[in-house]
C-alpha atoms as a PDB file:
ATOM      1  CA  UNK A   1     103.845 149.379 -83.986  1.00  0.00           C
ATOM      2  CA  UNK A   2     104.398 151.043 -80.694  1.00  0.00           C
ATOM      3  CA  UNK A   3     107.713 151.285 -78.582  1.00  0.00           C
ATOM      4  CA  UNK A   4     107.944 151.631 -75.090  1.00  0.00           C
ATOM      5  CA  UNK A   5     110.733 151.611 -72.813  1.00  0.00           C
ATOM      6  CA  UNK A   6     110.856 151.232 -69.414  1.00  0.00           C
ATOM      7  CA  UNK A   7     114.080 153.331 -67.444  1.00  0.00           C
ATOM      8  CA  UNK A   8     115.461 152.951 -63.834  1.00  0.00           C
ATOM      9  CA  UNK A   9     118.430 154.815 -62.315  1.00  0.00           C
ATOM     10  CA  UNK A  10     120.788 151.905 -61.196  1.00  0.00           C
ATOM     11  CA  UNK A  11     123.044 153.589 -58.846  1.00  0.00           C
ATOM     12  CA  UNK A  12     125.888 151.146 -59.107  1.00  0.00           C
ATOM     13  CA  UNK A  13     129.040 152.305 -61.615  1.00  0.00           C
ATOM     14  CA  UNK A  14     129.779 149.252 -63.946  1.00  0.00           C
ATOM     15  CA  UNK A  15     132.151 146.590 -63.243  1.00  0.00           C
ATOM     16  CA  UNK A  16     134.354 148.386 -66.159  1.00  0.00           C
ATOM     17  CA  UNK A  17     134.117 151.122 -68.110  1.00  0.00           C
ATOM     18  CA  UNK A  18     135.005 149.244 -71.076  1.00  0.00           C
ATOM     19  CA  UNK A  19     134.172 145.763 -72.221  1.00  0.00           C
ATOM     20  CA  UNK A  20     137.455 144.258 -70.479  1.00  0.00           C
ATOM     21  CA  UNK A  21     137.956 143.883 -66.955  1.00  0.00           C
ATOM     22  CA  UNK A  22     141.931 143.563 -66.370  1.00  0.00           C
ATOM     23  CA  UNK A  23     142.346 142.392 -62.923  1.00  0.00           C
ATOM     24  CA  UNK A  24     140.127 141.024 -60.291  1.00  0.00           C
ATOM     25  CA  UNK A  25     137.078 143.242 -60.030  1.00  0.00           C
ATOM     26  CA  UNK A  26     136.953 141.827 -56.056  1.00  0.00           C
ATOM     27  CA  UNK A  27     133.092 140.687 -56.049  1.00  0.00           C
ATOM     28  CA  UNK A  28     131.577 138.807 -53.157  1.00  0.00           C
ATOM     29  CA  UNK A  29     130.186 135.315 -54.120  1.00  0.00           C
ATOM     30  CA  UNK A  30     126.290 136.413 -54.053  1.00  0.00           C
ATOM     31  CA  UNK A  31     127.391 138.914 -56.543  1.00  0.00           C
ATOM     32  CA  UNK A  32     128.513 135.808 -58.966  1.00  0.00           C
ATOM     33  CA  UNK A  33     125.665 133.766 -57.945  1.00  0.00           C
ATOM     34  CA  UNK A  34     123.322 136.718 -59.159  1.00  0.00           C
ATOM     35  CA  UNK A  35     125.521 136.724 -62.511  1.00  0.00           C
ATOM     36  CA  UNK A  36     125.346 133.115 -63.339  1.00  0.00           C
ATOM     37  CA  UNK A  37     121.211 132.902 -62.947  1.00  0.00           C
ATOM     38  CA  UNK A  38     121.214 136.193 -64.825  1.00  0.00           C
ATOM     39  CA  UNK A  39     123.161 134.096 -67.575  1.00  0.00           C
ATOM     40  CA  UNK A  40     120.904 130.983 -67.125  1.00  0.00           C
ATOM     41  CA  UNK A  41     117.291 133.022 -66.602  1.00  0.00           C
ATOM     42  CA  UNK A  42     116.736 133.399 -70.044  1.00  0.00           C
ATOM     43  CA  UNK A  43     117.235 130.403 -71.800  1.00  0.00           C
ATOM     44  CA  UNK A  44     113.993 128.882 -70.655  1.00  0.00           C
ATOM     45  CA  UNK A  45     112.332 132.115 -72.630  1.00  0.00           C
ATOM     46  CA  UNK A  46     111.280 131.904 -76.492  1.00  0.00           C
ATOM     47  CA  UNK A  47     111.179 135.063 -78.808  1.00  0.00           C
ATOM     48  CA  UNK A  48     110.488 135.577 -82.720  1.00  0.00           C
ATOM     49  CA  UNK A  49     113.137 138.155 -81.913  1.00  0.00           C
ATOM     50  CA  UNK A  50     116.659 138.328 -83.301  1.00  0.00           C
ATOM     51  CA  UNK A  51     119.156 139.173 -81.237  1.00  0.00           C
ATOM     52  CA  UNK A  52     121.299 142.774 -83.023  1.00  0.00           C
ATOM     53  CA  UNK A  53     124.477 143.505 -81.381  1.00  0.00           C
ATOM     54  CA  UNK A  54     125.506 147.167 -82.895  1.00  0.00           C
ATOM     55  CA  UNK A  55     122.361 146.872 -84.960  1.00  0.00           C
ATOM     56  CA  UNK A  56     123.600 143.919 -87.006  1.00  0.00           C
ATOM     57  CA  UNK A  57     120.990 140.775 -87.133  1.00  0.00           C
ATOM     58  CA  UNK A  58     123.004 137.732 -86.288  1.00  0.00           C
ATOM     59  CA  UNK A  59     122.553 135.393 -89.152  1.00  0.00           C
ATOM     60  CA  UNK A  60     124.594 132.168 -89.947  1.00  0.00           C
ATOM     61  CA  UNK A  61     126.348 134.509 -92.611  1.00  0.00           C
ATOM     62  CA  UNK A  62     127.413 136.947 -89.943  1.00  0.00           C
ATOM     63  CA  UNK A  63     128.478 133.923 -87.670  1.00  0.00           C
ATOM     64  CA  UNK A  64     130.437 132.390 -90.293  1.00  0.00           C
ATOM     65  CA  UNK A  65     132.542 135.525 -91.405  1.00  0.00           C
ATOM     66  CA  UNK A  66     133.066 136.750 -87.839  1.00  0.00           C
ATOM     67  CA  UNK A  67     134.469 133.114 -86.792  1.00  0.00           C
ATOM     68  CA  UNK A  68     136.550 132.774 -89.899  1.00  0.00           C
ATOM     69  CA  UNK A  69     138.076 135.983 -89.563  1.00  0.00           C
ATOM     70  CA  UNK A  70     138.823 135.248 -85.906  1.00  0.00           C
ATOM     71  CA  UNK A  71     139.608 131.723 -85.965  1.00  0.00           C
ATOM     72  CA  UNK A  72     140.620 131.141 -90.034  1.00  0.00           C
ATOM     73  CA  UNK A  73     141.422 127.256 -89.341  1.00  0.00           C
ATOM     74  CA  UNK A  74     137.554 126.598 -88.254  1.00  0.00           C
ATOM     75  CA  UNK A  75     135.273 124.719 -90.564  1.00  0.00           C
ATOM     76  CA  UNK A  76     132.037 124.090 -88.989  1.00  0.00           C
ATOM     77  CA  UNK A  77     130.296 127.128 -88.164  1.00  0.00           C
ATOM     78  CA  UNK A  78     127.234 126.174 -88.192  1.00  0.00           C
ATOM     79  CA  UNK A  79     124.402 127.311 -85.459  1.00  0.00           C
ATOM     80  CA  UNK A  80     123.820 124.598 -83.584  1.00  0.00           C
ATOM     81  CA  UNK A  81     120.663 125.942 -80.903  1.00  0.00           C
ATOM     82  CA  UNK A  82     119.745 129.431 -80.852  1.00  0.00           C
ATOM     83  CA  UNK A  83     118.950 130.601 -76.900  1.00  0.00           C
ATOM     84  CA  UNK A  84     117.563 134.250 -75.870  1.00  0.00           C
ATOM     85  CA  UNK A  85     120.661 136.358 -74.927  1.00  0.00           C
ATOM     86  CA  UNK A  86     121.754 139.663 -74.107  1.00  0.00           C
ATOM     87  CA  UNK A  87     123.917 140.123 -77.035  1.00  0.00           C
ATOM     88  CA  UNK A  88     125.878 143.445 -76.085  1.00  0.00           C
ATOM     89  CA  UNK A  89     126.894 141.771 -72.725  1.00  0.00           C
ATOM     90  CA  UNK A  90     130.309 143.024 -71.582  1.00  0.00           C
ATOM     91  CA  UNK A  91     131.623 144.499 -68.134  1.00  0.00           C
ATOM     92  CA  UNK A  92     130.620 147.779 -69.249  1.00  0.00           C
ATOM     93  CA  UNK A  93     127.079 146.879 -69.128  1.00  0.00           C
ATOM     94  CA  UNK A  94     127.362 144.777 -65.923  1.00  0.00           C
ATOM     95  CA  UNK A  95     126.749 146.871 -62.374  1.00  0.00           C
ATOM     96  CA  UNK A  96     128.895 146.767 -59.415  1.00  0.00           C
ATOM     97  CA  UNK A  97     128.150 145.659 -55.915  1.00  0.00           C
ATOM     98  CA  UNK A  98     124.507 146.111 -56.435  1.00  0.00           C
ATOM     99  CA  UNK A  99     124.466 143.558 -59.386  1.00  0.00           C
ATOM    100  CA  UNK A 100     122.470 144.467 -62.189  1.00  0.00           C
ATOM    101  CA  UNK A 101     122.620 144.023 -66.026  1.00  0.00           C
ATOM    102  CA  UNK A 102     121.813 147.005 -68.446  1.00  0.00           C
ATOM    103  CA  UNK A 103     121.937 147.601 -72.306  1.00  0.00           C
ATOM    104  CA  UNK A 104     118.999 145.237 -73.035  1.00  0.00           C
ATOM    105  CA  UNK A 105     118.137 146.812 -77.063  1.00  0.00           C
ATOM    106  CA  UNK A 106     119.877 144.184 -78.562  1.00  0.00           C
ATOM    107  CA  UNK A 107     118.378 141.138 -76.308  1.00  0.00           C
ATOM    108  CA  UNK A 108     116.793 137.796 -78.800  1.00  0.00           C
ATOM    109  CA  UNK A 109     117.627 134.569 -80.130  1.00  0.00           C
ATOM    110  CA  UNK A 110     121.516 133.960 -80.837  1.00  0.00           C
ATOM    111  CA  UNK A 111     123.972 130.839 -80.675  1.00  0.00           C
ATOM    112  CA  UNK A 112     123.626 129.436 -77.414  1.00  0.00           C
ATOM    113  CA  UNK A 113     126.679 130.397 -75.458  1.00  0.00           C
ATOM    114  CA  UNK A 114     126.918 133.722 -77.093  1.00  0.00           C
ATOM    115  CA  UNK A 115     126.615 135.912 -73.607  1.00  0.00           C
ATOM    116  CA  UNK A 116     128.652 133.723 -71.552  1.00  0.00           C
ATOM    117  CA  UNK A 117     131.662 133.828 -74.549  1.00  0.00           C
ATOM    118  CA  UNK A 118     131.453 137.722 -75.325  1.00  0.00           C
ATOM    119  CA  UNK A 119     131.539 138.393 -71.579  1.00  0.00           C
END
């Protein structure tokens, strides 16, 4: 099997240089349109691939034991729908005012919701 990646310098800085933003990051409403079809875009796609956030294959195991140790008091855990995602989407991977998303290694099926909620 063959790898290739494609590069292209995105000369917007991210929204945040971490994964939290703390206070209004002051973008105009086209920027959030452009976010929330970005969010939407994908789930119309279909992939045999797994989605791997820091290299770890989301499985209803992993799902289980993350929610638990969040969120002890949760019983059902179970996945639901699985929908292509991003899967490493914070602000740090989200550019600023020329919107663009970055980071895409870890992109496949996951819960549905899963971009949306880690964002």
């Amino acid at each position: 099997m063959w790898r290739a990646d494609e590069l292209e310098l995105i000369a917007s800085p991210p929204v945040s240089k971490g994964a939290l933003v703390l206070g209004g990051p002051g973008l105009p409403d086209a920027w959030w349109e452009a976010l929330h079809s970005s969010l939407d875009a994908p789930a119309v796609q279909r992939t045999p691939r797994i989605a791997t956030p820091d290299t770890v294959t989301i499985t209803q195991e992993e799902v289980t034991q993350t929610l638990r140790e969040v969120f002890p008091s949760v019983a059902d855990t179970q996945i639901e729908q699985l929908a292509p995602a991003h899967a490493d989407l914070t602000w740090a991977n989200v550019m600023a005012p020329e919107f663009c998303i970055i980071d895409w290694e870890d992109w496949g099926m996951a819960p549905r919701g899963l971009d949306g909620a880690t964002l």
